[in-house]
Protein backbone atom coordinates (compact mmCIF):
# COMPACT_ATOMS: atom_id res chain seq x y z
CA UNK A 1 -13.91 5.13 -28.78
CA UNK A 2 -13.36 8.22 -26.43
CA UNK A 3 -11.54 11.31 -27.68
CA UNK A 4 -7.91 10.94 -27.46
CA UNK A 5 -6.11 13.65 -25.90
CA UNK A 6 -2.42 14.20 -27.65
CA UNK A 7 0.27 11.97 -26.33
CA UNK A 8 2.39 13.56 -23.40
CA UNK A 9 5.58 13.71 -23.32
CA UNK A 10 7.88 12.82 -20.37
CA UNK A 11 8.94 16.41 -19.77
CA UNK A 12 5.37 16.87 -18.63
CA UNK A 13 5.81 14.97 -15.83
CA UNK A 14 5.25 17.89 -13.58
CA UNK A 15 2.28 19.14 -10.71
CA UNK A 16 0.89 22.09 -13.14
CA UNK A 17 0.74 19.59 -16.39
CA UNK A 18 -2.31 18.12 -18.40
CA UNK A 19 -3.99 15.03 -16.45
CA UNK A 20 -7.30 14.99 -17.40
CA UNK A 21 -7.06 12.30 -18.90
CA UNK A 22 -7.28 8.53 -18.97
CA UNK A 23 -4.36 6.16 -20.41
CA UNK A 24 -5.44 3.31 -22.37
CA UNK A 25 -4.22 1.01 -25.06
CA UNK A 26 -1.08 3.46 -25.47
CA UNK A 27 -3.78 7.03 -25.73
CA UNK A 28 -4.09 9.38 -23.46
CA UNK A 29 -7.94 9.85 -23.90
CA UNK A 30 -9.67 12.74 -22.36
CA UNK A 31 -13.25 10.54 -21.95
CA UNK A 32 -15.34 13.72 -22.62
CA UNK A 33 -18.83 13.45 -21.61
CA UNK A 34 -18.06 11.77 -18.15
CA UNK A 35 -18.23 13.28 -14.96
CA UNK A 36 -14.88 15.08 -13.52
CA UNK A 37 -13.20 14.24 -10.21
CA UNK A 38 -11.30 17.25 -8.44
CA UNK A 39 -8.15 16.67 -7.55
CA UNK A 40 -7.59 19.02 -4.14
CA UNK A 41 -4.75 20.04 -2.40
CA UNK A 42 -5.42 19.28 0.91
CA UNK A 43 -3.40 21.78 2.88
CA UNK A 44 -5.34 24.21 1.26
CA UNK A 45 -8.70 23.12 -0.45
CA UNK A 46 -7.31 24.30 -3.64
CA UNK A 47 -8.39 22.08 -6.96
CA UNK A 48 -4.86 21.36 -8.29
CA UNK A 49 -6.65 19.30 -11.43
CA UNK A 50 -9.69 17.04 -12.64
CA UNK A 51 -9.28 13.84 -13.96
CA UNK A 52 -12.24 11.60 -15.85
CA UNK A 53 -14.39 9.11 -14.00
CA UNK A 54 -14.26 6.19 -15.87
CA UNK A 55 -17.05 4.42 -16.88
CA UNK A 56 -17.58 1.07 -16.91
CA UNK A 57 -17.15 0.42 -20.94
CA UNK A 58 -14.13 2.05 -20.47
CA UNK A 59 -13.30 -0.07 -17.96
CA UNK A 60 -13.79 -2.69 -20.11
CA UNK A 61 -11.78 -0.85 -22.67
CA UNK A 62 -8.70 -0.97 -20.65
CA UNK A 63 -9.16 -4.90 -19.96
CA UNK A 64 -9.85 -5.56 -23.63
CA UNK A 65 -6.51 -4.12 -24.54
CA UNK A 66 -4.54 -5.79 -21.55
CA UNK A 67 -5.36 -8.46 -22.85
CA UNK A 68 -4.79 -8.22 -26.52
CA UNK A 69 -1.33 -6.51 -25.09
CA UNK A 70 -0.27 -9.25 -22.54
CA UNK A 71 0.09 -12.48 -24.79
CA UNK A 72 2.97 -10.48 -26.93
CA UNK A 73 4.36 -8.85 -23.72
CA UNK A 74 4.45 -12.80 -22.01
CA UNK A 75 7.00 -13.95 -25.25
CA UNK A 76 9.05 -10.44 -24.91
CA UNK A 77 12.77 -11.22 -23.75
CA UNK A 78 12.98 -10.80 -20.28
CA UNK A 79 15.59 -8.28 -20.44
CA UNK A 80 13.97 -6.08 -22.35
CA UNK A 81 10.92 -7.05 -19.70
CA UNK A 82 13.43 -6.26 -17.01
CA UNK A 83 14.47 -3.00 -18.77
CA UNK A 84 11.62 -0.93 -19.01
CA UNK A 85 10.66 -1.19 -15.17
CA UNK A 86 14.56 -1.01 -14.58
CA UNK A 87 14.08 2.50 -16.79
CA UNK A 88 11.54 3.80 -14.74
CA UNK A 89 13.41 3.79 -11.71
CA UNK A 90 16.11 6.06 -13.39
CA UNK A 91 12.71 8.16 -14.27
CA UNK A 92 11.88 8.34 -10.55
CA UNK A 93 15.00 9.30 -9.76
CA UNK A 94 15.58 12.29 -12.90
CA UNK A 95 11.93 13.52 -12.05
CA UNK A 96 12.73 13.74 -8.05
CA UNK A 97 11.69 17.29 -7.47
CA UNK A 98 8.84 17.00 -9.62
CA UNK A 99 7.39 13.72 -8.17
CA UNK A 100 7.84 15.44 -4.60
CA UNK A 101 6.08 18.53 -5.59
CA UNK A 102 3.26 16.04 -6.65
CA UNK A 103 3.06 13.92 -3.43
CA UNK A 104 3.42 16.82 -1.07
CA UNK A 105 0.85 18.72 -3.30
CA UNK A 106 -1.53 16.11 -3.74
CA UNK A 107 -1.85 13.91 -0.69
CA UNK A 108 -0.15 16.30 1.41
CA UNK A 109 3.03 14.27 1.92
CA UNK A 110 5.59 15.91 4.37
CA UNK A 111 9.60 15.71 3.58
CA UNK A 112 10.24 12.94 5.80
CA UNK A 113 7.05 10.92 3.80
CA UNK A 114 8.27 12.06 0.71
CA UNK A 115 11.80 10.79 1.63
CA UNK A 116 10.38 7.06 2.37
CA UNK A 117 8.05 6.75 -0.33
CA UNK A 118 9.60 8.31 -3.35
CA UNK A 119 13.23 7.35 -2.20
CA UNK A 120 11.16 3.52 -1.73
CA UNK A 121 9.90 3.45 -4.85
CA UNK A 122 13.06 3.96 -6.57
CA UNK A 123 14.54 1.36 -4.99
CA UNK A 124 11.74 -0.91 -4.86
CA UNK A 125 11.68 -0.34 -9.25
CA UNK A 126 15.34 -1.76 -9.21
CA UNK A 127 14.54 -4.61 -7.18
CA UNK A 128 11.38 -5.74 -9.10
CA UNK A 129 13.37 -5.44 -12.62
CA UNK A 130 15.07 -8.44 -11.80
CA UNK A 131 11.73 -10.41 -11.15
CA UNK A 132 11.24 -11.26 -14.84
CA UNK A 133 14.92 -13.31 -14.27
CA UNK A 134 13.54 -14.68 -10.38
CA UNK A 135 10.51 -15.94 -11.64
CA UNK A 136 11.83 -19.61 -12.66
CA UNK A 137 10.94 -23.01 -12.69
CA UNK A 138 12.55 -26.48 -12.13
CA UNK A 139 13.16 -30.11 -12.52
CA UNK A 140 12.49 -32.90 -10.55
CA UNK A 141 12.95 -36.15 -10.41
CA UNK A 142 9.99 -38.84 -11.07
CA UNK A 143 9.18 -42.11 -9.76
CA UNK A 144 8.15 -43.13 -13.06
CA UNK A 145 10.80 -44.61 -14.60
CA UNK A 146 12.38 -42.62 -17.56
CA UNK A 147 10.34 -39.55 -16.98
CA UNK A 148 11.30 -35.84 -16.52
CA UNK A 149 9.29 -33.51 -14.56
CA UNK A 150 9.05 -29.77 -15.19
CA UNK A 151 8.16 -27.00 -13.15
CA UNK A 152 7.80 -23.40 -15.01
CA UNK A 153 5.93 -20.52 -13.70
CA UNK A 154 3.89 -18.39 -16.45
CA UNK A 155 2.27 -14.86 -16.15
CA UNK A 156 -1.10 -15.05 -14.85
CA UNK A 157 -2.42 -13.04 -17.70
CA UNK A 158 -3.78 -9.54 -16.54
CA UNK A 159 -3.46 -7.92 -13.34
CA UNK A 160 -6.21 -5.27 -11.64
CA UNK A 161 -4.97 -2.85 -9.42
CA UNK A 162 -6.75 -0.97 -6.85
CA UNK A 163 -4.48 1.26 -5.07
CA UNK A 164 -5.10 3.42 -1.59
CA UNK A 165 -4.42 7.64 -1.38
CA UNK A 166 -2.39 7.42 1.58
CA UNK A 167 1.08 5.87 0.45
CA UNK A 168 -0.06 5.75 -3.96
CA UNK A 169 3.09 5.86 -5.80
CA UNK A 170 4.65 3.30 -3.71
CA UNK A 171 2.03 1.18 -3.33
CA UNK A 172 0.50 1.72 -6.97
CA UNK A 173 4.07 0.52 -8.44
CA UNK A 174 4.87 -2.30 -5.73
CA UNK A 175 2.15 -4.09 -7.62
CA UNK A 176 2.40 -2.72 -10.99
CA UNK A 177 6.29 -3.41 -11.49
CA UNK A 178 6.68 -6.74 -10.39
CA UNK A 179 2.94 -7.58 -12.77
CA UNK A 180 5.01 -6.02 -15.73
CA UNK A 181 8.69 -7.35 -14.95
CA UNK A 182 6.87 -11.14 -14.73
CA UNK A 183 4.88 -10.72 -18.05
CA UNK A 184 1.43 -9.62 -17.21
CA UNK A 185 -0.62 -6.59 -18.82
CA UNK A 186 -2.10 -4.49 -15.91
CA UNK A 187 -5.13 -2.28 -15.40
CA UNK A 188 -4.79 0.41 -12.48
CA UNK A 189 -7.51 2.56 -10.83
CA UNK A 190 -6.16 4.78 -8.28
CA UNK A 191 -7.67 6.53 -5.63
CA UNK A 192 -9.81 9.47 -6.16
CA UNK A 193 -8.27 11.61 -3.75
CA UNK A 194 -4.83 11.06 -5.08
CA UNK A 195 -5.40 9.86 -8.93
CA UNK A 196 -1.66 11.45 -10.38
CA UNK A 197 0.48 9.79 -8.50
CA UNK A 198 -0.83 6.47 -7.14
CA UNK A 199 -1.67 6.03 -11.89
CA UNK A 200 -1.35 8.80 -14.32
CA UNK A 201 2.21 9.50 -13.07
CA UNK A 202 2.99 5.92 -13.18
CA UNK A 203 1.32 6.01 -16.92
CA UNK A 204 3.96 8.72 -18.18
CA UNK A 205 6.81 7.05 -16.54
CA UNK A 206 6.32 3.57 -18.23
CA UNK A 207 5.35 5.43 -21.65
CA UNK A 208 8.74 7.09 -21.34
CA UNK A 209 10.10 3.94 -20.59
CA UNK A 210 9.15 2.48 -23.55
CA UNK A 211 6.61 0.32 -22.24
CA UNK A 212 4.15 -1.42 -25.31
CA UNK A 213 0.87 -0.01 -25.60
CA UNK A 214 -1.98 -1.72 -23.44
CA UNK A 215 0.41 -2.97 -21.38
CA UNK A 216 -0.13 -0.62 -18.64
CA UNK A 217 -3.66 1.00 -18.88
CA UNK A 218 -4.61 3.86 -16.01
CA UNK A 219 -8.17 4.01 -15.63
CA UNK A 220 -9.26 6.94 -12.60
CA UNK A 221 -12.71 7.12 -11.16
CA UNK A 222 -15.31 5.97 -8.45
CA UNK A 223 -14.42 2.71 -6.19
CA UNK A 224 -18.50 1.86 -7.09
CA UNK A 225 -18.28 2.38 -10.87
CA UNK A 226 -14.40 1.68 -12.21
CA UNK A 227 -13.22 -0.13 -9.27
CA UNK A 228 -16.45 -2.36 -9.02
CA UNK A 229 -15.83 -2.65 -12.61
CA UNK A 230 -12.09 -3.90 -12.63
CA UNK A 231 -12.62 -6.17 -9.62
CA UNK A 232 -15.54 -7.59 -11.23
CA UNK A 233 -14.12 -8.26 -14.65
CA UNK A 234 -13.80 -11.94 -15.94
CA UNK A 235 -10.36 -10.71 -17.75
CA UNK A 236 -9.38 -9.89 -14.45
CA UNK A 237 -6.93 -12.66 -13.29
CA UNK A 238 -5.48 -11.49 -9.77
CA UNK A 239 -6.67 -8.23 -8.28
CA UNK A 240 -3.99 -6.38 -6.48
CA UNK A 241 -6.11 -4.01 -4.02
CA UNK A 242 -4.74 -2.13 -1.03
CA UNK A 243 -7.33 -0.15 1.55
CA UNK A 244 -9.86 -0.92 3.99
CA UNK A 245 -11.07 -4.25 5.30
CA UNK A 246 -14.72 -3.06 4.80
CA UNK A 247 -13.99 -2.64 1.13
CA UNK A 248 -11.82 -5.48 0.02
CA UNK A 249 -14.58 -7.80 1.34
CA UNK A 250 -16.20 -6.25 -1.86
CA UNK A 251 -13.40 -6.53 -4.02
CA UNK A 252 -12.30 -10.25 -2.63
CA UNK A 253 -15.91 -11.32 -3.48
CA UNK A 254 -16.03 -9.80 -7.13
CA UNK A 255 -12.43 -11.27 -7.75
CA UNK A 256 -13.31 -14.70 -6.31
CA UNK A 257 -16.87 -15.16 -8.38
CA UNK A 258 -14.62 -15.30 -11.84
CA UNK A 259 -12.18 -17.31 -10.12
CA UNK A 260 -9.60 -14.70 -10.22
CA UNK A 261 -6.79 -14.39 -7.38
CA UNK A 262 -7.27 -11.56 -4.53
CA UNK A 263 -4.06 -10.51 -3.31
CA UNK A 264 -5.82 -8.10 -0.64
CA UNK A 265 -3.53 -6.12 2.00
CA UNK A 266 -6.15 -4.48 4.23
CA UNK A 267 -6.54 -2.64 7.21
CA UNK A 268 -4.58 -2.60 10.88
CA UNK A 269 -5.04 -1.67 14.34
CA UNK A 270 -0.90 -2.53 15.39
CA UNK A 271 0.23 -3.16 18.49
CA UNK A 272 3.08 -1.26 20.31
CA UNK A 273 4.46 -3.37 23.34
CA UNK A 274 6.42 -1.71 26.15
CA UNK A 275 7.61 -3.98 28.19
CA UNK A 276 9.00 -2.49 31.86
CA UNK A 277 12.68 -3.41 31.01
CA UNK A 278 12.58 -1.80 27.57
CA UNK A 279 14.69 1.47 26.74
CA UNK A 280 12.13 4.11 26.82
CA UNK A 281 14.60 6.54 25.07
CA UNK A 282 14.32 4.10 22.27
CA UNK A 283 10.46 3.11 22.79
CA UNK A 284 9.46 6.67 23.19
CA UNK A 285 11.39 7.67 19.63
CA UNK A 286 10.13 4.83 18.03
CA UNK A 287 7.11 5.47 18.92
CA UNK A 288 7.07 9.02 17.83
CA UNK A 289 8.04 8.01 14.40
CA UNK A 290 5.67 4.65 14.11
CA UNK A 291 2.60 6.85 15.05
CA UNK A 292 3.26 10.16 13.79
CA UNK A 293 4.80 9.45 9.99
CA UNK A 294 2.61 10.47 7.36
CA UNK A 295 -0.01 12.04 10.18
CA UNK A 296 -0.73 8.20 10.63
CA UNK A 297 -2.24 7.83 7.70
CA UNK A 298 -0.44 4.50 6.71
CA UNK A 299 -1.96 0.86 7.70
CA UNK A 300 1.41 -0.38 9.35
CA UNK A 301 1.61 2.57 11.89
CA UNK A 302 1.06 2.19 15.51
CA UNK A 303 -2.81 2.31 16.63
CA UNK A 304 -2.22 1.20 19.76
CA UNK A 305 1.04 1.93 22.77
CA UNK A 306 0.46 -1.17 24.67
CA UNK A 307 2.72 -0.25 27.76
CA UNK A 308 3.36 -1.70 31.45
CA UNK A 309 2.02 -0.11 34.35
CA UNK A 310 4.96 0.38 36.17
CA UNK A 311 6.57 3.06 33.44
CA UNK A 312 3.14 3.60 31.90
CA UNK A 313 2.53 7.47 33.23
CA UNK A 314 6.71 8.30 32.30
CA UNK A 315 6.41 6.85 28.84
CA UNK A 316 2.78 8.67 27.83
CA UNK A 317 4.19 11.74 29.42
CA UNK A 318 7.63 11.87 27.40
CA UNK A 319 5.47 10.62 24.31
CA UNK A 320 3.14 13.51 24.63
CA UNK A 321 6.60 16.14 25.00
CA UNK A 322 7.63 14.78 21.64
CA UNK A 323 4.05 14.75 20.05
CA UNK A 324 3.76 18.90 20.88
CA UNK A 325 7.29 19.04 19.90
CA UNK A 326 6.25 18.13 15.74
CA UNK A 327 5.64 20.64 13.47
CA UNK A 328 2.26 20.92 12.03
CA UNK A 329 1.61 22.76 8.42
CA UNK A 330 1.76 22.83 4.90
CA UNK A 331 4.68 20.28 3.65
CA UNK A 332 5.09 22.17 0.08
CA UNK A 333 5.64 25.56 1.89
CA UNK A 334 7.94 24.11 4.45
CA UNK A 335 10.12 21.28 4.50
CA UNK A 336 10.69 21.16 8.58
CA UNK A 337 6.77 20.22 8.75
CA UNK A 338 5.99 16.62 9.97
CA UNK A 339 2.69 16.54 10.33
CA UNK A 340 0.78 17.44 7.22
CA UNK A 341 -2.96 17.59 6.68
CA UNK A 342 -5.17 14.75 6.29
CA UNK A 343 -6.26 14.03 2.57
CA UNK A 344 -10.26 14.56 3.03
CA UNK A 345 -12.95 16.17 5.83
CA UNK A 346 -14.35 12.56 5.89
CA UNK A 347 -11.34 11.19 7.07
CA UNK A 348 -10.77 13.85 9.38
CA UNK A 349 -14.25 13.76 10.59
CA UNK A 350 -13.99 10.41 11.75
CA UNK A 351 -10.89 10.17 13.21
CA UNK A 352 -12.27 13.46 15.49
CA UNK A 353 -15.21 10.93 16.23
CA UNK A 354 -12.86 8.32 18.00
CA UNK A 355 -11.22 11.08 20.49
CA UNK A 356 -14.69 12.26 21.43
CA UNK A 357 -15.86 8.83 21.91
CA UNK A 358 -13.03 7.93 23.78
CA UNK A 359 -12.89 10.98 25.75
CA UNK A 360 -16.12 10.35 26.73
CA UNK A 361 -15.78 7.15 28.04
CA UNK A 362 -13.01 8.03 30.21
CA UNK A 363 -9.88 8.74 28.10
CA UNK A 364 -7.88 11.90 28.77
CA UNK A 365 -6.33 14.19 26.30
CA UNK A 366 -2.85 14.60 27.47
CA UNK A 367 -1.87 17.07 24.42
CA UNK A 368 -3.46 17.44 20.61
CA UNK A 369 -7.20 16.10 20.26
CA UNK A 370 -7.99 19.59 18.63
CA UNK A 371 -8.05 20.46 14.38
CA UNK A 372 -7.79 23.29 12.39
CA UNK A 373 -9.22 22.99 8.87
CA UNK A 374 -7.77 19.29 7.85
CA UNK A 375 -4.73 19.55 9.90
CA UNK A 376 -5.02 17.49 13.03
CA UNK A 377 -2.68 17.76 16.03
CA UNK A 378 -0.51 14.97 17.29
CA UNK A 379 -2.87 13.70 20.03
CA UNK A 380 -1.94 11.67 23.05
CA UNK A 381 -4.51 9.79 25.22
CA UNK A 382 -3.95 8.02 28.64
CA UNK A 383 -6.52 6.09 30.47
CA UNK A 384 -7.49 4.09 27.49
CA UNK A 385 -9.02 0.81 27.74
CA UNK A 386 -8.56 -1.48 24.41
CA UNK A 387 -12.78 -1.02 23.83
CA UNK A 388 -12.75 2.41 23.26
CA UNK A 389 -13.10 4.12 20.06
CA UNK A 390 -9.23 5.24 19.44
CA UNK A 391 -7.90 1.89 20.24
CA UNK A 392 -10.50 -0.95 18.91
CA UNK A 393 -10.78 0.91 15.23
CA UNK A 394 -8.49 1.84 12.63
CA UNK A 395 -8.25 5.27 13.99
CA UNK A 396 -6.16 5.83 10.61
CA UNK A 397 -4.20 9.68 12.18
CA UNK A 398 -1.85 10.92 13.82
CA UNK A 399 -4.09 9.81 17.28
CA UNK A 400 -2.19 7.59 20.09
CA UNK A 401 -3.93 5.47 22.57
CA UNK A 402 -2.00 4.53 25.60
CA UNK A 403 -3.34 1.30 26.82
CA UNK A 404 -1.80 -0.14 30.17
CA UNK A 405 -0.97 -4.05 31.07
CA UNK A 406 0.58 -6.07 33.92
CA UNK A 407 2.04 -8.48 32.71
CA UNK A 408 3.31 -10.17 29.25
CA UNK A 409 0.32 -12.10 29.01
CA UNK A 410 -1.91 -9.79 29.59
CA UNK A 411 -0.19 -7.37 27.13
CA UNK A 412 -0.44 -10.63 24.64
CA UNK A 413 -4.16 -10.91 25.12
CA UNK A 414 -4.47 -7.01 24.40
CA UNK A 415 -2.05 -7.13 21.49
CA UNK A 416 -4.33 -9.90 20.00
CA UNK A 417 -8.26 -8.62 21.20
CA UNK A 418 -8.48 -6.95 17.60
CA UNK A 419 -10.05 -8.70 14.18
CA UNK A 420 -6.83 -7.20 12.37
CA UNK A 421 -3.11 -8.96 12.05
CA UNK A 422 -1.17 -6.84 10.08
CA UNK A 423 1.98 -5.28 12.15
CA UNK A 424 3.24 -4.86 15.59
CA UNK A 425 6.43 -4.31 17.83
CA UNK A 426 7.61 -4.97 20.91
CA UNK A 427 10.44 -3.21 22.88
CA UNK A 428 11.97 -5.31 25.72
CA UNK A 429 15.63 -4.83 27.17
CA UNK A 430 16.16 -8.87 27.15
CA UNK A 431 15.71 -9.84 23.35
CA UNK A 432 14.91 -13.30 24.05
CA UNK A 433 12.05 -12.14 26.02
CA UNK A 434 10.54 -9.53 23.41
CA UNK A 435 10.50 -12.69 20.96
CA UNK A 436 8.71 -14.80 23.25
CA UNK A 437 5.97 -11.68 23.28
CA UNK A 438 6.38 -10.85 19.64
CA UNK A 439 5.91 -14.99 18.76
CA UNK A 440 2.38 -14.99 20.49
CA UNK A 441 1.33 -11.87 18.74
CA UNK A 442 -0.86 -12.38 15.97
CA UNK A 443 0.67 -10.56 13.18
CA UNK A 444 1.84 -11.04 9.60
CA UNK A 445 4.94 -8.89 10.30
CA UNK A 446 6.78 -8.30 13.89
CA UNK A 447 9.65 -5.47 14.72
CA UNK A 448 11.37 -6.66 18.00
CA UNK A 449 12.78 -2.75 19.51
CA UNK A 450 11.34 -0.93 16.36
CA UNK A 451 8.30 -0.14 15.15
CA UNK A 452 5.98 -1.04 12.49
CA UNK A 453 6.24 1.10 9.81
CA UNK A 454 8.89 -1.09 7.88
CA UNK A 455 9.06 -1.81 4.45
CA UNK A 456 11.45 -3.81 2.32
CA UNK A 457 11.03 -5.50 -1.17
CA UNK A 458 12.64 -8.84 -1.03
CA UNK A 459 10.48 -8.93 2.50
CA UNK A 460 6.96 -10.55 2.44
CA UNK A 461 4.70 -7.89 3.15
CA UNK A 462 0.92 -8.54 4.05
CA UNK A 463 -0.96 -9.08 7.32
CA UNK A 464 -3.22 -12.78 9.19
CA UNK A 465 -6.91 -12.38 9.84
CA UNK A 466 -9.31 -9.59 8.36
CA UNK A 467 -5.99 -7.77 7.27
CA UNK A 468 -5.70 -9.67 4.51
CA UNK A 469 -4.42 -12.42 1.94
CA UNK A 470 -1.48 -13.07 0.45
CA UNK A 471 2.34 -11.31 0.84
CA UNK A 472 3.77 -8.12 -1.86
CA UNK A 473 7.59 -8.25 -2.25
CA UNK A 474 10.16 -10.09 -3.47
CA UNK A 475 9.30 -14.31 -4.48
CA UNK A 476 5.60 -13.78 -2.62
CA UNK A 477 4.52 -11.46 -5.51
CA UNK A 478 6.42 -13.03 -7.76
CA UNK A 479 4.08 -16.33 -6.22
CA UNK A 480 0.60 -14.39 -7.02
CA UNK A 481 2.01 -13.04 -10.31
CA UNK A 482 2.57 -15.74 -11.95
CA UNK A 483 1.05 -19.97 -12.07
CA UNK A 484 2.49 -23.29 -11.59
CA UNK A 485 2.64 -25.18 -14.55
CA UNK A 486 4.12 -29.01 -14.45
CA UNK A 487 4.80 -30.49 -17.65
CA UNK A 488 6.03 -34.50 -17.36
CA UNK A 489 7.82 -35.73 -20.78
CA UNK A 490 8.51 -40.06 -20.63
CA UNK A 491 11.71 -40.04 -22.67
CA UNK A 492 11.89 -44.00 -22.15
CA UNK A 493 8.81 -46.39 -23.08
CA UNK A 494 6.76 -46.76 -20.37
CA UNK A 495 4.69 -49.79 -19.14
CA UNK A 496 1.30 -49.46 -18.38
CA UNK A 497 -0.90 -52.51 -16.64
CA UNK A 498 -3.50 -52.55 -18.99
């Protein structure tokens, strides 16, 4: 067994305290002799912390005691079930200026991303606390004489989790609350980039919660070694993951050989849809918001401003005004920034690639498309064509493509020319109209005069196509979470012809 590290307390829960460390079976273990993982601040390249990269036996480690933990959890009463997560959400909200210094520190989160995700979280916590009551059975009726039929769901036994840097605490808990409110064990790997709070955070919340030991077990390291490892694992009953299509392929195909469940929500490329009659006061803010939050760096935000030819050149222009208008720096030095740094060079680098592609093939700059260090400016491009690099890929930053259309159909057939389904919008001044657009756009989730960065938990959450199976939130997780089992009991004698 690795070293243990002593146990931390909750008033630890802070940017500067001890995380290098792994949390399993209840121990906060410090894995000595493994390789370190630098955990960087990436306004300015400083190393904030290390953390261990799990191995693979201690991958296996975790498992083991998820699920020795999960069988005892299952039989707990479900208000006691419902009263840990329940507790963490009061955590959330006493540690507030501590969990913002962490997300603006470590992933770079400005106060408006900050606002959504740790002000989502909070609420999402209360919300999934009352999954261990929603997650119920029933009767029906037979056509066997005398015979009752019952319907109960059970935990599915232990849940992996694979959570992305870009949104972690949010999307780390949205699957590891409603696996522990419905009576599962869980096993988390977090990003790399962003290891304290999309798991060890989480960790020292549920532990002050008063979670059981192995319940929750926080395992950081490599996607190829630990995440491989989890996906992989035969004790490994659904995997939650959340990133790129490219890599949940992987994971979907490690999951499915043990016949475990993937619940995979993967990349984007969403669709903005300006129709000519459509506010552009309203499309234009929208807009701003659905492209620009979190520099971009979410898969629900707008890739792609599909807008009509006849308002195209006003709409790109007064989009390009507000995109010069956003503050650019360091969100823990400033709270008036909105557009914060990306999380790696890697990221940055290839999002750079895209402009200069699509620059080169004909797009124009119409203000950003420069960087400085890993802060990118809010870039607006006009002359785009739906084949070049900014629009067909997951550009994943604060990077907007304005493609042009000339009619609903043809904005349709745009919208849909993409292997991704996850969000979209569509602004119209005549409602009914917008739907009819919206209806024929291939996505798991539609804003009619919004935009697609929406999120709320008793809404199914997920996308069609290569963006992914399955729906988070509400009775969909509560669906992947748990199984069906019917049990039939003949109260009467029953016939049988022979």
């Amino acid at each position: 067994m690795s070293d243990a590290a002593p146990t931390v307390e909750g008033s630890e829960i802070a940017l500067d305290a001890d995380w290098n460390a792994a949390y399993i079976d209840g121990e906060w273990r410090r894995l000595e002799g493994r390789e370190r993982i630098d955990v960087t601040n990436p306004s300015t390249g400083e190393v904030i912390t290390q953390v261990p990269a799990a191995s693979r036996d201690d991958v296996d480690e975790a498992f083991a005691a998820a699920k020795e933990a999960q069988v005892e959890w299952e039989n707990t009463p479900l208000e006691e079930r419902a009263s840990v997560v329940r507790t963490v959400a009061k955590l959330l909200e006493e540690y507030e200026d501590e969990v913002r210094e962490i997300l603006a520190a470590e992933g770079g989160s400005a106060k408006s991303k900050q606002d959504i995700e740790w002000g989502g979280s909070v609420s999402f916590g209360y919300d999934a606390a009352q999954y261990a009551y929603r997650a119920d059975g029933r009767h029906a009726q037979s056509q066997i004489p005398g015979k009752e039929n019952i319907v109960e769901r059970k935990p599915v036994g232990v849940v992996g989790v694979i959570s992305p840097w870009n949104v972690p605490l949010k999307l780390s808990f949205r699957a590891v609350a409603p696996a522990i409110a419905t009576g599962n064990s869980v096993v988390l790997k977090p990003a790399e980039d962003t290891s304290i709070s999309g798991g060890l955070l989480l960790a020292r919340l549920f532990e002050e919660a008063g979670l059981p030991d192995g319940v929750l077990n926080v395992v950081p390291g490599e996607g190829a070694t630990a995440g491989d490892q989890a996906a992989s694992h035969p004790d490994c009953d659904v995997m939650a993951f959340t990133g790129s299509t490219r890599a949940g392929r992987i994971v979907g195909k490690n999951v499915v050989d043990h016949f475990g469940f993937p619940a995979l929500e993967l990349g984007g490329n969403n669709p903005h849809v300006v129709l000519e009659d459509a506010d552009l006061d309203a499309a234009v803010e929208a807009g701003t918001f659905g492209s620009f939050w979190n520099q971009g760096q979410v898969c629900i935000s707008i890739n792609r401003h599909i807008v009509h030819e006849s308002v195209y050149d006003e709409y790109a222009e007064r989009l390009a005004e507000r995109a010069a208008e956003l503050k650019v720096g360091n969100p823990v030095d400033d709270d008036d920034v909105v557009v914060g740094p990306i999380i790696n060079e890697s990221q940055r680098d290839q999002m750079m690639e895209y402009v200069e592609e699509t620059v080169e093939a004909g797009g124009e700059v119409l203000t950003g498309g420069e960087a400085d260090g890993l802060f990118v400016e809010p870039t607006v491009i006009t002359n785009v064509t739906n084949d070049m690099a900014a629009a067909c890929n997951e550009h994943f930053g604060p990077i907007v493509p304005v493609i042009p259309f000339s009619d609903d159909e043809e904005a349709v057939e745009i919208a849909n020319d993409t292997e991704y389904g996850l969000a979209g919008s569509v602004h119209s001044g005549d409602l009914g109209r917008a739907r009819d657009v919206s209806d024929q756009i291939d996505v798991g989730m539609m804003h009619v005069n919004d935009q697609p960065v929406n999120v709320e938990p008793h809404m199914p959450f997920g996308g069609m196509k290569e963006s992914g199976i399955g729906r988070y939130n509400g009775e969909y997780i509560i669906d992947e979470f748990t199984e069906v089992k019917w049990t039939s009991v003949q109260r009467e004698d029953r016939g049988y012809p022979f």
